[in-house]
C-alpha atoms as a PDB file:
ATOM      1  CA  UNK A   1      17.626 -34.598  34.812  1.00  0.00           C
ATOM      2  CA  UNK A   2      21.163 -34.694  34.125  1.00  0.00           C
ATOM      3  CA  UNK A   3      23.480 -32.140  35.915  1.00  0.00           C
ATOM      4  CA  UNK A   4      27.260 -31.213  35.480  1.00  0.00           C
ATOM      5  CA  UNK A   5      29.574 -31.844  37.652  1.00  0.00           C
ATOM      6  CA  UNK A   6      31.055 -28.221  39.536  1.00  0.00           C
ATOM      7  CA  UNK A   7      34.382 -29.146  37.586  1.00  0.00           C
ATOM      8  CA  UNK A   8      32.491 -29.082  34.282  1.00  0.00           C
ATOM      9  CA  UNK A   9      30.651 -25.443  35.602  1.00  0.00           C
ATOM     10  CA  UNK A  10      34.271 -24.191  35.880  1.00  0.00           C
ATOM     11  CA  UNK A  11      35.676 -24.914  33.088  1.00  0.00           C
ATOM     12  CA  UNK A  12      32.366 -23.232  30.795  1.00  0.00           C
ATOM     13  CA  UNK A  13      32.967 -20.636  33.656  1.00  0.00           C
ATOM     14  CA  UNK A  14      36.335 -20.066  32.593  1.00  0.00           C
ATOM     15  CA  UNK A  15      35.961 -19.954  28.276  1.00  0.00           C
ATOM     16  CA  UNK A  16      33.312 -17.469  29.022  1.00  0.00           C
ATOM     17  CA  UNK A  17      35.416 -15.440  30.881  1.00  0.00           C
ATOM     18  CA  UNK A  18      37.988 -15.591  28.547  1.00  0.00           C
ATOM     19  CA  UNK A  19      35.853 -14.209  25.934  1.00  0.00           C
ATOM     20  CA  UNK A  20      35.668 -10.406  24.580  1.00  0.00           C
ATOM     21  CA  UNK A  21      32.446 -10.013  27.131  1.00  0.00           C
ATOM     22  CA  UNK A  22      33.411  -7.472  29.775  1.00  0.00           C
ATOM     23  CA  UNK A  23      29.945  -7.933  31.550  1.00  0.00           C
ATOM     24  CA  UNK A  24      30.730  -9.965  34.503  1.00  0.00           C
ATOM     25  CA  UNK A  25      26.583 -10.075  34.592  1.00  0.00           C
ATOM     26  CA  UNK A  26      26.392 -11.557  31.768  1.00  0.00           C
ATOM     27  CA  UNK A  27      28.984 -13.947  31.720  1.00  0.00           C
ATOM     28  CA  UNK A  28      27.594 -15.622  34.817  1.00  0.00           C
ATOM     29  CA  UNK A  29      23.942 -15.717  32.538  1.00  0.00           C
ATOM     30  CA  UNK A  30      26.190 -17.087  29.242  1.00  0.00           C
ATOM     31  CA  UNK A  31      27.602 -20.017  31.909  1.00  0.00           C
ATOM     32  CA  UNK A  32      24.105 -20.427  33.418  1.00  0.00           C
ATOM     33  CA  UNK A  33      22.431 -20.989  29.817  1.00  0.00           C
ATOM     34  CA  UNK A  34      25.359 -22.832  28.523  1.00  0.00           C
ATOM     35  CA  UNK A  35      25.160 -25.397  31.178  1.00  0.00           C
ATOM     36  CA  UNK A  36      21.466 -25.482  30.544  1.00  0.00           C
ATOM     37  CA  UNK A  37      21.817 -26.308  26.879  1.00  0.00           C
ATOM     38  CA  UNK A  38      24.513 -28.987  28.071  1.00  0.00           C
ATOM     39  CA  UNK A  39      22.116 -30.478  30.488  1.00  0.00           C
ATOM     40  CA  UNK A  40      18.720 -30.971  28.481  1.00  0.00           C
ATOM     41  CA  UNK A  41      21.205 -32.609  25.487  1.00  0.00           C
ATOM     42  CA  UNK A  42      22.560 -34.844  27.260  1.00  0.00           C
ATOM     43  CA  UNK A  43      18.828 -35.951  28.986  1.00  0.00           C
ATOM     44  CA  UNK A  44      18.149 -36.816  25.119  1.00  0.00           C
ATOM     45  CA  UNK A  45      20.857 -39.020  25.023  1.00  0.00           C
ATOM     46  CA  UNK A  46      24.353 -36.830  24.040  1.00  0.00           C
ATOM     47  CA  UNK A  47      27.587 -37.268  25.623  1.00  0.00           C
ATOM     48  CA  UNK A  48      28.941 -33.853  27.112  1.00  0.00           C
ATOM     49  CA  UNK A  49      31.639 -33.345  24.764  1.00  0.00           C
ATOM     50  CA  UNK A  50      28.491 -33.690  21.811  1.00  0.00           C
ATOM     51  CA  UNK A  51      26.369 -31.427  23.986  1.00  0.00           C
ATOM     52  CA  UNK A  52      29.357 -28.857  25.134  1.00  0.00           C
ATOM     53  CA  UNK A  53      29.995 -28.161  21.238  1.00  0.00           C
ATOM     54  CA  UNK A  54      26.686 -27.856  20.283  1.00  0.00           C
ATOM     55  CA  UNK A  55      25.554 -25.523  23.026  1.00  0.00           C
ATOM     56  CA  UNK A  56      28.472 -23.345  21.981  1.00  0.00           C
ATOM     57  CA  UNK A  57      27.673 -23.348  18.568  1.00  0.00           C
ATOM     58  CA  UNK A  58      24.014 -22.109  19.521  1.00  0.00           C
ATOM     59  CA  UNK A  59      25.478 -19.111  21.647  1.00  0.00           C
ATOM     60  CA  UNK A  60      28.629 -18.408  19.827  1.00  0.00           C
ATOM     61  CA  UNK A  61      27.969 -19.407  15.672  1.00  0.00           C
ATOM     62  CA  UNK A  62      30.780 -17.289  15.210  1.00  0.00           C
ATOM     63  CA  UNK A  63      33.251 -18.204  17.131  1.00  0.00           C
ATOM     64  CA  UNK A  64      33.669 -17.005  21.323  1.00  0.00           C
ATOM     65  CA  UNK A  65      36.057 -14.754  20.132  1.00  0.00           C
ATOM     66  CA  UNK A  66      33.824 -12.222  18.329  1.00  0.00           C
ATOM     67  CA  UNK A  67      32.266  -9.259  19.686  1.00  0.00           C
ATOM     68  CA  UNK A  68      28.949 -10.089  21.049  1.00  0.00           C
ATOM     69  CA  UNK A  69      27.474  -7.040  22.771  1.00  0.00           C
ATOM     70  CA  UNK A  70      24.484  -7.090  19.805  1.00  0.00           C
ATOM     71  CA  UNK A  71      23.538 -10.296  19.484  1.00  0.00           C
ATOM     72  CA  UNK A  72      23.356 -10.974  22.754  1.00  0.00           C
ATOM     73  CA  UNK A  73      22.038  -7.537  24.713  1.00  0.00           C
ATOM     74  CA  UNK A  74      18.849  -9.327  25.786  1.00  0.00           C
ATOM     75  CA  UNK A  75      20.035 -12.325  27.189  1.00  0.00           C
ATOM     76  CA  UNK A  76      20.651 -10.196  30.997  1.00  0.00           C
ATOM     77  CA  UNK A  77      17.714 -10.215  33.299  1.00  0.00           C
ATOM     78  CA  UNK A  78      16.948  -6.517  33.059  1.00  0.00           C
ATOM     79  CA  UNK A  79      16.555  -6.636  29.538  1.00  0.00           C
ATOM     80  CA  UNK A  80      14.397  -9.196  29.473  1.00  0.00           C
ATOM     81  CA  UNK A  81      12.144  -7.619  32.286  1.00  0.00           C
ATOM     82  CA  UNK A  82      12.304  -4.558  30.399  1.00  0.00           C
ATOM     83  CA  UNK A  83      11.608  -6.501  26.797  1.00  0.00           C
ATOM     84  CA  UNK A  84       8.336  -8.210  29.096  1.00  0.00           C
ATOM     85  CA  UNK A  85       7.178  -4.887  30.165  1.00  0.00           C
ATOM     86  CA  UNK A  86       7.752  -3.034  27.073  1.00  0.00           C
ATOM     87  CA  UNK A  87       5.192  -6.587  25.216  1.00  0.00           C
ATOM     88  CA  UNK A  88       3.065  -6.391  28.130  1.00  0.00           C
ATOM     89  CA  UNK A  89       2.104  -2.183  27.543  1.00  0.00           C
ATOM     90  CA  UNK A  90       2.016  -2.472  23.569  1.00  0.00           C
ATOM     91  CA  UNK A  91      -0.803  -5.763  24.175  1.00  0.00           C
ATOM     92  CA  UNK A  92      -2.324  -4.151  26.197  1.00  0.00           C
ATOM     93  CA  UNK A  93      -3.035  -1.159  24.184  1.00  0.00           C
ATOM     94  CA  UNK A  94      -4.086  -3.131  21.236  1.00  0.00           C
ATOM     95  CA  UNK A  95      -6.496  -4.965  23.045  1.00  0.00           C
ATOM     96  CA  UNK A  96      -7.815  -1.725  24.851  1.00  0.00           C
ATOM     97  CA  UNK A  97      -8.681  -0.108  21.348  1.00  0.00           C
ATOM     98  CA  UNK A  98      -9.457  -3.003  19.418  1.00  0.00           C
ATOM     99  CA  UNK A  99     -12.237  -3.760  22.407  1.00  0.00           C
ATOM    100  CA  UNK A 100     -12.895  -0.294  22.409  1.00  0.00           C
ATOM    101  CA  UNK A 101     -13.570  -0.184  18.481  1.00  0.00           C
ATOM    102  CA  UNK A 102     -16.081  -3.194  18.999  1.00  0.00           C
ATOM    103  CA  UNK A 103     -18.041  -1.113  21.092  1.00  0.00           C
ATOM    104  CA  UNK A 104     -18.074   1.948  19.091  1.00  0.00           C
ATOM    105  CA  UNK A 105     -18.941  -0.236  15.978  1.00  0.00           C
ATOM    106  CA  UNK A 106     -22.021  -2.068  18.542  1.00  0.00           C
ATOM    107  CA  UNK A 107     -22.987   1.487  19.395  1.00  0.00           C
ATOM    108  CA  UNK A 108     -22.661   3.165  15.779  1.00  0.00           C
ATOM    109  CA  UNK A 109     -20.133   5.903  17.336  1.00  0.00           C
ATOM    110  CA  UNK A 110     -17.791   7.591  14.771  1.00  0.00           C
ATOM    111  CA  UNK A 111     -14.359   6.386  15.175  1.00  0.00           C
ATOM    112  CA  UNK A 112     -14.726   2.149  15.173  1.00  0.00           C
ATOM    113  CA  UNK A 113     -12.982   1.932  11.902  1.00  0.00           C
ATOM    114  CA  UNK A 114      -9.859   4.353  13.008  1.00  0.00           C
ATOM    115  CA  UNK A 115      -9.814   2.370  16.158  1.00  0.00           C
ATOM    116  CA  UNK A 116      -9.740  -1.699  14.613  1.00  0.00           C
ATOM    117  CA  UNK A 117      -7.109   0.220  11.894  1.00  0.00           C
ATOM    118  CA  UNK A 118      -5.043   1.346  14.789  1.00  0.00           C
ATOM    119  CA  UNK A 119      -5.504  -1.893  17.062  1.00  0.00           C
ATOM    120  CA  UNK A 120      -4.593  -4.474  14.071  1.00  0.00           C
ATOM    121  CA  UNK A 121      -1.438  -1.894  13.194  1.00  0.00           C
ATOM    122  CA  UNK A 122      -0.503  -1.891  16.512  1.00  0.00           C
ATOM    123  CA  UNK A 123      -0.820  -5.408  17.229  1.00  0.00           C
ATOM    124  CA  UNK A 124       0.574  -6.655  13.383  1.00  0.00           C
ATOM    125  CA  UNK A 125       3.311  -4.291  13.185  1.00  0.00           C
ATOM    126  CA  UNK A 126       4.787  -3.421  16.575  1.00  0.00           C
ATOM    127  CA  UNK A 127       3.560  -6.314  19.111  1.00  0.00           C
ATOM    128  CA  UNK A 128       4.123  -9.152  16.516  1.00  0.00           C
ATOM    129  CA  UNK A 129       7.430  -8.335  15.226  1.00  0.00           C
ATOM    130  CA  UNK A 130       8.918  -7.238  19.358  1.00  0.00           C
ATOM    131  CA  UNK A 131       7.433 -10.320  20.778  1.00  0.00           C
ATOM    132  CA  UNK A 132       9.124 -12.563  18.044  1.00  0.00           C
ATOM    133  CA  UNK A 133      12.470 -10.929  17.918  1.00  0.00           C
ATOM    134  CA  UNK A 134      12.335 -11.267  22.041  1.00  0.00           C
ATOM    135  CA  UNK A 135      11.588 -15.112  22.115  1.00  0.00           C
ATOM    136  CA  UNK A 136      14.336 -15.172  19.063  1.00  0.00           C
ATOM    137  CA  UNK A 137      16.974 -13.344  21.500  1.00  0.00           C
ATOM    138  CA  UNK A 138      16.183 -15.018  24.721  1.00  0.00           C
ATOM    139  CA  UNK A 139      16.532 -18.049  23.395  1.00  0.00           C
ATOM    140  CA  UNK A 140      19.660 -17.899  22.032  1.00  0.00           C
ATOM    141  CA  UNK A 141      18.629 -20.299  18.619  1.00  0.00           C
ATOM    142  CA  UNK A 142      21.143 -20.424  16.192  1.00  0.00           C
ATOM    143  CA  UNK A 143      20.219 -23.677  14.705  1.00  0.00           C
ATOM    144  CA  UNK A 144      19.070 -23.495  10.900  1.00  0.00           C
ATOM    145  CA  UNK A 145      15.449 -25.792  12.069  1.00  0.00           C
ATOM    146  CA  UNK A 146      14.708 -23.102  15.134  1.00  0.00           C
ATOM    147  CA  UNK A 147      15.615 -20.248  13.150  1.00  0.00           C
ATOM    148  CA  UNK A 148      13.341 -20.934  10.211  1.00  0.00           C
ATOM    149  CA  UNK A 149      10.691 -21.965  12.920  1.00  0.00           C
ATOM    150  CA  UNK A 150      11.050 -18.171  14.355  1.00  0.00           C
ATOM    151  CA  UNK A 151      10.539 -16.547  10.827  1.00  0.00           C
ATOM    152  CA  UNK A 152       8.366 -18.703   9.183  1.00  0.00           C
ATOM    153  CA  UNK A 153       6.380 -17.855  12.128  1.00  0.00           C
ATOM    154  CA  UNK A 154       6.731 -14.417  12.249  1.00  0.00           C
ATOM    155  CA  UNK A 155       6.410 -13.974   8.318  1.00  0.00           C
ATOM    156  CA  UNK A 156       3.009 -15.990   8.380  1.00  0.00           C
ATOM    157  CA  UNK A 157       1.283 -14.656  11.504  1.00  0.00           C
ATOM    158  CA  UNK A 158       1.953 -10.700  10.003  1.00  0.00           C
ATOM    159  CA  UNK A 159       0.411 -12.075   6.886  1.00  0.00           C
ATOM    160  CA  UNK A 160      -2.451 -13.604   8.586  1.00  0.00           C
ATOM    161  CA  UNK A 161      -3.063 -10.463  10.732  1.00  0.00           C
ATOM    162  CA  UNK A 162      -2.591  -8.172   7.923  1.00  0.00           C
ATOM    163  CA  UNK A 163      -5.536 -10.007   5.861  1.00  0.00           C
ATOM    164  CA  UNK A 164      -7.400 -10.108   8.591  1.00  0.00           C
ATOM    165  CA  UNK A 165      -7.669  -6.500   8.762  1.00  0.00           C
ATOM    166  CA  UNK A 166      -7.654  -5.978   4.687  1.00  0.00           C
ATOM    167  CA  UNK A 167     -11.258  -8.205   5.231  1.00  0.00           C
ATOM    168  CA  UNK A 168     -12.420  -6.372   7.717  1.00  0.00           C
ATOM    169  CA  UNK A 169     -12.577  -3.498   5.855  1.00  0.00           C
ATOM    170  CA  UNK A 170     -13.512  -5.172   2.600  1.00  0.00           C
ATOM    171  CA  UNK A 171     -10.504  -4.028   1.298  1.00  0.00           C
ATOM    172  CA  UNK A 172      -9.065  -6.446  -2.094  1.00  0.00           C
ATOM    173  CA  UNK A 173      -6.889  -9.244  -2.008  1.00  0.00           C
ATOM    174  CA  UNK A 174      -7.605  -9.926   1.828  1.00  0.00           C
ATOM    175  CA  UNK A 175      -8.506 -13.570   0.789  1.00  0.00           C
ATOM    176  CA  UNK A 176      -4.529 -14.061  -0.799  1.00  0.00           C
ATOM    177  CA  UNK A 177      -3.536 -12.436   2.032  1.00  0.00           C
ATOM    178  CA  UNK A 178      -5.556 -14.854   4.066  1.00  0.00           C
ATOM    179  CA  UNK A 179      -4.510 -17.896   2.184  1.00  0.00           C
ATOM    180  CA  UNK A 180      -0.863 -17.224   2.362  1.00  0.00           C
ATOM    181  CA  UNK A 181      -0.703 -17.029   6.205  1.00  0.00           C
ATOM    182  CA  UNK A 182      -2.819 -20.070   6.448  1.00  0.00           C
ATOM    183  CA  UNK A 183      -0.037 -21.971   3.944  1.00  0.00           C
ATOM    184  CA  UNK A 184       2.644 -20.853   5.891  1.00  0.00           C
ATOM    185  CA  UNK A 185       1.624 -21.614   9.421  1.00  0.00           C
ATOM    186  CA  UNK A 186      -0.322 -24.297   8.410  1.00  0.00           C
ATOM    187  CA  UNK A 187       2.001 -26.297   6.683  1.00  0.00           C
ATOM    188  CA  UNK A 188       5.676 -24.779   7.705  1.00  0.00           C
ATOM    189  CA  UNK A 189       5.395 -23.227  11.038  1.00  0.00           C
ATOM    190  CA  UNK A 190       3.080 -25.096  13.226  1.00  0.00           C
ATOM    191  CA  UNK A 191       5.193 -28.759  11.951  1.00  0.00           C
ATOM    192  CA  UNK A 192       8.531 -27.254  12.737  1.00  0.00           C
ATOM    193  CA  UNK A 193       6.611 -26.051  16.624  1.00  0.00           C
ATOM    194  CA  UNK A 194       5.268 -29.464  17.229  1.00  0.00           C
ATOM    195  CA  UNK A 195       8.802 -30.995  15.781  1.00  0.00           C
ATOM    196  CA  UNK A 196      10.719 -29.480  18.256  1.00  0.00           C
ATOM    197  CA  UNK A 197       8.266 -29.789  21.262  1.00  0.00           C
ATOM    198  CA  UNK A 198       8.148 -33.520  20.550  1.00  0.00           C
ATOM    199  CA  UNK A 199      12.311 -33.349  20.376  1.00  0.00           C
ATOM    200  CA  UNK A 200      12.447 -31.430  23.661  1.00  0.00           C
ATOM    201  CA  UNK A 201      10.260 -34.167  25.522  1.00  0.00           C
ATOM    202  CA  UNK A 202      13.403 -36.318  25.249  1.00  0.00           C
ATOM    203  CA  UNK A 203      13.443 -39.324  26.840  1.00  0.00           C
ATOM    204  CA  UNK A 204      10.086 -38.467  29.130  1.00  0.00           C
ATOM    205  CA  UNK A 205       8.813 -41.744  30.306  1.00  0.00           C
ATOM    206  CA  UNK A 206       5.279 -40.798  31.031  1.00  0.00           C
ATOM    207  CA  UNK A 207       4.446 -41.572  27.689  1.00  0.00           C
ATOM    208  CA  UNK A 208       5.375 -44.275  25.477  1.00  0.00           C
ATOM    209  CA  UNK A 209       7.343 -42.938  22.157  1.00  0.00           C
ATOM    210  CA  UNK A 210       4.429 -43.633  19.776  1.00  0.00           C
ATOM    211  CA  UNK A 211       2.014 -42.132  22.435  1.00  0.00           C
ATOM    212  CA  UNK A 212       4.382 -38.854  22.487  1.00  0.00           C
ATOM    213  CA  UNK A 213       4.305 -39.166  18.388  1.00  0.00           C
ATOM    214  CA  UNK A 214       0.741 -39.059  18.074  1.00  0.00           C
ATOM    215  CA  UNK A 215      -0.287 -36.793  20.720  1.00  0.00           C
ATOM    216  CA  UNK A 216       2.134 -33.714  18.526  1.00  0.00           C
ATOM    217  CA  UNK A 217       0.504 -35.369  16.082  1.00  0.00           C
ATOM    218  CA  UNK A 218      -2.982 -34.623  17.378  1.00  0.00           C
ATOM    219  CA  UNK A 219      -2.086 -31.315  18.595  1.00  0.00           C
ATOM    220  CA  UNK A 220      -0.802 -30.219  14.923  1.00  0.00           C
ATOM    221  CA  UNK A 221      -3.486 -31.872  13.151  1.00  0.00           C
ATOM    222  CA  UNK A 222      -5.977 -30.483  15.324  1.00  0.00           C
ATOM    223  CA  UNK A 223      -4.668 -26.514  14.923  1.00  0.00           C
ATOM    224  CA  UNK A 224      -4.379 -26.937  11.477  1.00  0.00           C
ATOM    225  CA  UNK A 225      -7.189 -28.347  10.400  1.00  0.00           C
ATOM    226  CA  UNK A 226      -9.670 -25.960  12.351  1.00  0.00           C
ATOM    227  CA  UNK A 227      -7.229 -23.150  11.091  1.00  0.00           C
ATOM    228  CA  UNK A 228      -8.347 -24.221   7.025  1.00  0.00           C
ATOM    229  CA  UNK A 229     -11.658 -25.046   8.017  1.00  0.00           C
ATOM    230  CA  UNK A 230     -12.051 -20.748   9.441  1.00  0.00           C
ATOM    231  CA  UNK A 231     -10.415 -19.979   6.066  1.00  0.00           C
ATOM    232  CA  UNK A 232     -13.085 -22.029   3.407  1.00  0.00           C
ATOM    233  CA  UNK A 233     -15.358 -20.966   6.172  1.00  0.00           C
ATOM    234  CA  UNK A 234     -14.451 -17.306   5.928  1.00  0.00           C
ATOM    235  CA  UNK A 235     -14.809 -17.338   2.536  1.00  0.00           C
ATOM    236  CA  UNK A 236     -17.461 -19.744   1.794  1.00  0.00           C
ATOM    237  CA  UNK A 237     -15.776 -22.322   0.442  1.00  0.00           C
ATOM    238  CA  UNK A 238     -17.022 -25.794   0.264  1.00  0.00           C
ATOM    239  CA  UNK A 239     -14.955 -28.702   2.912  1.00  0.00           C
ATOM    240  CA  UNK A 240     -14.990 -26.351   5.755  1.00  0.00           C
ATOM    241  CA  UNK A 241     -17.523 -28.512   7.871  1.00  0.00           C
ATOM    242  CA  UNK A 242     -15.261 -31.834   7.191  1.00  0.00           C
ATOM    243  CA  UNK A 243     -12.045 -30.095   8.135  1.00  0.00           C
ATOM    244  CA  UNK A 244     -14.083 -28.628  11.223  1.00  0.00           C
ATOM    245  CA  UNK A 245     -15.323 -31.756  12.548  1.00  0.00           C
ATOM    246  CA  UNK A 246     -12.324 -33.792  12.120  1.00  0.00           C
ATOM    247  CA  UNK A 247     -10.260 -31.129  13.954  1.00  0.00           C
ATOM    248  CA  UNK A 248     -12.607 -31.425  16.475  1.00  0.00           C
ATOM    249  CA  UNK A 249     -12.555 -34.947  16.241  1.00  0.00           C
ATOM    250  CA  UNK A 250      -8.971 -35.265  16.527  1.00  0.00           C
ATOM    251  CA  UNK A 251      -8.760 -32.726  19.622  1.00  0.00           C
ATOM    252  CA  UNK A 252     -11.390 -34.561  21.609  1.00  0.00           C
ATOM    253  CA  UNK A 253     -10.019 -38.439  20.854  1.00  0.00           C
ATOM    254  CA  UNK A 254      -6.448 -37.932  20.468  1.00  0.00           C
ATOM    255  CA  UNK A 255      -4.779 -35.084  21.912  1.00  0.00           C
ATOM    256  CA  UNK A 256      -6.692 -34.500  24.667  1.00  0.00           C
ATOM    257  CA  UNK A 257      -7.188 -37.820  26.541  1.00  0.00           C
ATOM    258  CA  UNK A 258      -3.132 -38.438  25.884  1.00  0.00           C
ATOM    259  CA  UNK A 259      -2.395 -35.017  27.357  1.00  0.00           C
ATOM    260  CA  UNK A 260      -4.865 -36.327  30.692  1.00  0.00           C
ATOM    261  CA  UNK A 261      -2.794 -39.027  30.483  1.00  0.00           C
ATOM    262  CA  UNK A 262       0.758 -37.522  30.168  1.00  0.00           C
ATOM    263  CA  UNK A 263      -0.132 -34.899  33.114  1.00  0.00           C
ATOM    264  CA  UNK A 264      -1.452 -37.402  35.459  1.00  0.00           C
ATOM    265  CA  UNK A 265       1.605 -39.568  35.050  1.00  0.00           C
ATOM    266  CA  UNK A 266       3.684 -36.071  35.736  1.00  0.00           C
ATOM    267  CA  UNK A 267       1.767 -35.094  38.487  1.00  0.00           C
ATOM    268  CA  UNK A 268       2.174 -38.861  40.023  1.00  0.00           C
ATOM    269  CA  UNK A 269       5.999 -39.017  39.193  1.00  0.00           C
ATOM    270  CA  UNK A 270       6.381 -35.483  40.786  1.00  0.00           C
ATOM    271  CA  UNK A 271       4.068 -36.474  43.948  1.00  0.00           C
ATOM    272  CA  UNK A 272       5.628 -39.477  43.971  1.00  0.00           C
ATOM    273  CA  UNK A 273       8.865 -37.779  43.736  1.00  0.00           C
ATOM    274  CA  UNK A 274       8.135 -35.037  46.876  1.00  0.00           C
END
């Protein structure tokens, strides 16, 4: 891993502080995650002035100049813990009632419908949209790629969840509902996901570059496939067994015995290493 030199720290230490920020907190975070940004781009092969104007572009699109209080009030350690604790109490809930309404539905109690409605509001509508907009925040992505990634995600995953509930309850158009979220996560989010991991690996040497290609490959063939197979499945649709098995298939041969590999070769180079 590449580090800065202390001269380097300084100087990021000194634009930040020259900024409209009055937080001396949160300056010293800016510099940390700054330097951060500037370290993993230049593992992948940037030089620092490439990496120093692209990690300022991430954390300041609009110039350092501008007044940042609300775009970046969640990037100080208490916010976040307070942003993890307020994700961990709302999941929790949800998955108290919508447990709850599985045993009142086992049972035949009254209620088990008013619970799953709750649980998949809850969970759709509060949990889904806080937990996005906090991984959005902490990490700071302003790039057009990781942006999309964030809202394609968030879009499809409330669409999913939404006719999830509507066929639950045998309500209509649950299967468009269905559909849609399966398009969009299928085909748009889970590509941009595996995009980026396999751009993040960098220059990793436990793996060979086509290795690294087709074990993200793998993995999003894998999710994808066995998330279309549980939709024709859901719905009765004919392919669902072919898309089933090769998903399995493709999880057992490919992903899996490269990511054996990859993490023995990581736990060797760190033991190695130590």
């Amino acid at each position: 891993m590449k580090k800065l030199s202390k001269q380097q720290i300084n100087e990021i230490a000194e634009m930040i502080s020259g900024s409209s920020i009055k937080s001396r907190e949160l300056k010293e975070d800016l510099t940390d995650h700054i330097c951060c940004l500037i370290e993993d781009d230049m593992e992948k092969g940037l030089n620092y002035e490439e990496a120093e104007s692209r990690a300022i572009k991430a954390v300041f699109p609009d110039g350092i100049e501008k007044n940042h209080k609300k775009d970046l009030w969640l990037i100080t350690p208490k916010k976040q813990k307070s942003m993890k604790s307020i994700l961990f109490i709302l999941s929790y809930l949800a998955l108290v009632i919508m447990t709850g309404s599985f045993v009142f539905k086992a049972l035949h109690w009254p209620g088990a419908g008013t619970m799953l409605i709750v649980a998949s509001s809850l969970f759709t509508f509060v949990f889904t949209p806080v937990f996005f907009m906090y991984i959005y925040r902490v990490t700071l992505s302003k790039f057009i790629s990781r942006k999309s990634m964030y809202v394609l995600g968030f879009i499809g995953i409330i669409i999913l969840l939404t006719g999830v509930a509507f066929k639950a309850f045998h309500w209509p158009y649950a299967a468009i509902l269905l559909g849609l979220g399966v398009l969009i996560i299928s085909f748009f989010f889970l590509p941009l996901i595996f995009l980026a991991l396999y751009r993040k690996s960098g220059h990793s040497t436990t793996l060979k570059d086509w290795q690294k290609k087709l074990l993200y490959l793998g993995a999003y063939l894998s999710s994808a496939f066995f998330l279309i197979a549980a939709y024709l499945k859901l719905l009765h649709w004919p392919g669902s067994a072919i898309l089933l098995v090769t998903s399995i298939f493709v999880l057992n041969f490919v992903f899996l015995p490269l990511l054996l590999i990859k993490l023995s070769r990581d736990y060797a180079a760190n033991a190695s290493e130590a």
